[in-house]
C-alpha atoms as a PDB file:
ATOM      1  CA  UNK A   1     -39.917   9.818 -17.125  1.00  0.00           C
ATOM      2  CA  UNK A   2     -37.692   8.845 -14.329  1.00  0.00           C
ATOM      3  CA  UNK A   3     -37.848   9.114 -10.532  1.00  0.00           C
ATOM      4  CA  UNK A   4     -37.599   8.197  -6.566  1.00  0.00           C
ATOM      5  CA  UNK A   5     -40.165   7.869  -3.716  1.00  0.00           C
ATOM      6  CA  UNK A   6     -39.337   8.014  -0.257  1.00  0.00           C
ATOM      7  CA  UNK A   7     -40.878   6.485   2.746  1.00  0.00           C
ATOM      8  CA  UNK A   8     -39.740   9.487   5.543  1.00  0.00           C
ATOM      9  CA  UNK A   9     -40.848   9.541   9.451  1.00  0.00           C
ATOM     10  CA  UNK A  10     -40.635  13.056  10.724  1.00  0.00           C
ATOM     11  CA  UNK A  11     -39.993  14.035  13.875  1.00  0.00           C
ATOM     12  CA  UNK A  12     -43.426  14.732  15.421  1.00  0.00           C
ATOM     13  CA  UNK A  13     -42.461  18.226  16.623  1.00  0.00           C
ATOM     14  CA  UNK A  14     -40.902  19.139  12.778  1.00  0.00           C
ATOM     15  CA  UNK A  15     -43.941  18.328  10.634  1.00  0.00           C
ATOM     16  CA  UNK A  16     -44.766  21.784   9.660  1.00  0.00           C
ATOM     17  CA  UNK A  17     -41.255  22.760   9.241  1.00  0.00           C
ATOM     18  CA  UNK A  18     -40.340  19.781   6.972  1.00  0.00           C
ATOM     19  CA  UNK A  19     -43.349  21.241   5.046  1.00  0.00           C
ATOM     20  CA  UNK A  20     -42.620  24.505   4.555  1.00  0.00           C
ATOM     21  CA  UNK A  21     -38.557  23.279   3.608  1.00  0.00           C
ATOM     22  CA  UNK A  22     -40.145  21.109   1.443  1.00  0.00           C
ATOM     23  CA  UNK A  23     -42.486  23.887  -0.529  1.00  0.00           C
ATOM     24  CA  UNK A  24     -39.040  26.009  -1.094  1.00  0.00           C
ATOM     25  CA  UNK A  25     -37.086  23.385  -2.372  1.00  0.00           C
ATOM     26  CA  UNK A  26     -39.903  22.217  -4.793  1.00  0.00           C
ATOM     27  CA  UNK A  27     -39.980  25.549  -6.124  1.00  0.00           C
ATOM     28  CA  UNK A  28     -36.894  25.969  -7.647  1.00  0.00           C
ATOM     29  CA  UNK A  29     -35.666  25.463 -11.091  1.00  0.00           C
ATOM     30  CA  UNK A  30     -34.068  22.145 -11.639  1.00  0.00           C
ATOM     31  CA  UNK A  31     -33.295  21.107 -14.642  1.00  0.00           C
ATOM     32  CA  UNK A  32     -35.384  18.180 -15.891  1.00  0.00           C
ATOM     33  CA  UNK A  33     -37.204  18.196 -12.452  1.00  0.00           C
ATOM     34  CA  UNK A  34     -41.502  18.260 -13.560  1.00  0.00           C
ATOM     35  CA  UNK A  35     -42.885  17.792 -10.292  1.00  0.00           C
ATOM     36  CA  UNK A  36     -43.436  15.864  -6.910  1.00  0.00           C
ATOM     37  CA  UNK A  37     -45.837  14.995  -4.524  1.00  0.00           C
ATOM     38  CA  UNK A  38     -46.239  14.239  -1.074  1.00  0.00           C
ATOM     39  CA  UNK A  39     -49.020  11.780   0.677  1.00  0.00           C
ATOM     40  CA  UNK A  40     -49.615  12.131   3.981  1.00  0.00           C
ATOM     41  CA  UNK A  41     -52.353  10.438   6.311  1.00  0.00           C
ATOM     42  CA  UNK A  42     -53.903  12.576   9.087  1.00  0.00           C
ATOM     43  CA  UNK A  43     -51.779  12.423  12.516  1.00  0.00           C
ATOM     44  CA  UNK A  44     -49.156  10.933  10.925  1.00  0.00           C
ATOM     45  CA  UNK A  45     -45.642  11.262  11.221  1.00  0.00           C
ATOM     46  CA  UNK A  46     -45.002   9.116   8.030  1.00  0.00           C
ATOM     47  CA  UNK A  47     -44.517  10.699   4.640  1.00  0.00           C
ATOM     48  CA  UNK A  48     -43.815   9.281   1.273  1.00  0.00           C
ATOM     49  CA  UNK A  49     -42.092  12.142  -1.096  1.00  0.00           C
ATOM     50  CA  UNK A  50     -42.549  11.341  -5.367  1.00  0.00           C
ATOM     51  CA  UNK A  51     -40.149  13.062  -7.521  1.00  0.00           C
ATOM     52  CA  UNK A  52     -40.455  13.099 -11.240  1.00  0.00           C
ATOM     53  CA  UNK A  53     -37.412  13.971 -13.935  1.00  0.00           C
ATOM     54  CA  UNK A  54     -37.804  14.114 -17.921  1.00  0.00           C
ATOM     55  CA  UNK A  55     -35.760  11.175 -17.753  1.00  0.00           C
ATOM     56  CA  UNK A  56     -32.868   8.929 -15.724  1.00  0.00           C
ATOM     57  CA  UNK A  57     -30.064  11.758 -16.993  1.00  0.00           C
ATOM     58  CA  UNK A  58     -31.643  14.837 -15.471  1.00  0.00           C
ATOM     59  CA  UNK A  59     -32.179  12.436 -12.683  1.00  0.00           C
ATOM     60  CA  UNK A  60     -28.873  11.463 -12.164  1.00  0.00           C
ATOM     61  CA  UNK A  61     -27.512  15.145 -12.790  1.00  0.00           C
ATOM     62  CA  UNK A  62     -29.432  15.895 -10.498  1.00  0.00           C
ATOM     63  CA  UNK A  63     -28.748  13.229  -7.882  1.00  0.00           C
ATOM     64  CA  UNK A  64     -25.089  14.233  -8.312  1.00  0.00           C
ATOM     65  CA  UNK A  65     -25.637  18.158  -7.758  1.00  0.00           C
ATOM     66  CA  UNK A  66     -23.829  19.594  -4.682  1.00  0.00           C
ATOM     67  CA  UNK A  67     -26.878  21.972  -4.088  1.00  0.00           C
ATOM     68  CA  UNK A  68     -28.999  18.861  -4.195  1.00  0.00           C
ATOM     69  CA  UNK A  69     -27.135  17.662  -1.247  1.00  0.00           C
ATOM     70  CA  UNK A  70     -27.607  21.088   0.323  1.00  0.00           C
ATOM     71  CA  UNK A  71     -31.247  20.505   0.313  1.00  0.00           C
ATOM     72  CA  UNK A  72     -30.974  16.824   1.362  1.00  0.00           C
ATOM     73  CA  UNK A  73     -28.881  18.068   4.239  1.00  0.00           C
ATOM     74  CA  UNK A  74     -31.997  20.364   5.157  1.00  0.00           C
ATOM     75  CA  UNK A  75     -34.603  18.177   5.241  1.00  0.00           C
ATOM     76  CA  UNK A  76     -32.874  15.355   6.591  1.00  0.00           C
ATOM     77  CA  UNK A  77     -32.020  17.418   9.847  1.00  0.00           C
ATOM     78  CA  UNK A  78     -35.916  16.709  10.036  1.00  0.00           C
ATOM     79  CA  UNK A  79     -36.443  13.241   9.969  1.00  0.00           C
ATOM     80  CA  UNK A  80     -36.057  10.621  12.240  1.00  0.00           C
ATOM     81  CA  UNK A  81     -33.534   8.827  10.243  1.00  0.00           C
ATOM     82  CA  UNK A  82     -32.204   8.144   6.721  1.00  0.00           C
ATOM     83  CA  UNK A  83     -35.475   8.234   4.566  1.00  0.00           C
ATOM     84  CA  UNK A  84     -36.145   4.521   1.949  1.00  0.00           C
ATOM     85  CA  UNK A  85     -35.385   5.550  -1.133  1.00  0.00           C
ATOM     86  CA  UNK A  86     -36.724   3.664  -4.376  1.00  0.00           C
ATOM     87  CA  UNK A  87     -36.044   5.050  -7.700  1.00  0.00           C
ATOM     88  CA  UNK A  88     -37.294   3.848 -11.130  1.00  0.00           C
ATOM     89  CA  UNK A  89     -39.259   4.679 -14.467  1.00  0.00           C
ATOM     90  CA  UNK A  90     -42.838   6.253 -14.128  1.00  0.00           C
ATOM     91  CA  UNK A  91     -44.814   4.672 -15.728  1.00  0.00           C
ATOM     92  CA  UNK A  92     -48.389   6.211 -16.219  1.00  0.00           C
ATOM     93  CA  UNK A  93     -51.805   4.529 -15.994  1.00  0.00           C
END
């Protein structure tokens, strides 16, 4: 398995919003997309984002997909600036 986490402060007034933009995009078929997860800490404008592909290819396809940039674009407009990206292997314990 392959995939990113992101360290994202959201505007204060677009928490629910980045939610619910969140919730569609997770719902929609990617290919090689499994799942993701968010953590968020009560009152809290800081949220880290977990994606998980198959694998690094689907990840990459993916990463290169000009809808994928449409739904960057979208939550993006949310934040307070550019979220920090990490990406890497997931490795299970």
């Amino acid at each position: 398995m392959y995939g990113t986490c992101a360290k994202m402060r959201v505007k204060a007034e677009n928490v629910e919003a980045l939610q619910k933009v969140m919730a569609d995009q997770m719902s929609e078929p990617v290919p090689g997309y499994q799942r993701s997860y968010v953590l968020s800490e009560n009152d809290s404008e800081d949220f880290w984002l977990f994606v998980i592909f198959d694998d690094r290819a689907s990840y990459d396809k993916n990463a290169n997909d000009p809808a994928q940039h449409e739904r960057y674009t979208a939550m993006r407009a949310l934040l307070e600036a550019d979220p920090e990206w990490h990406d890497g292997m997931v490795m299970e314990g």
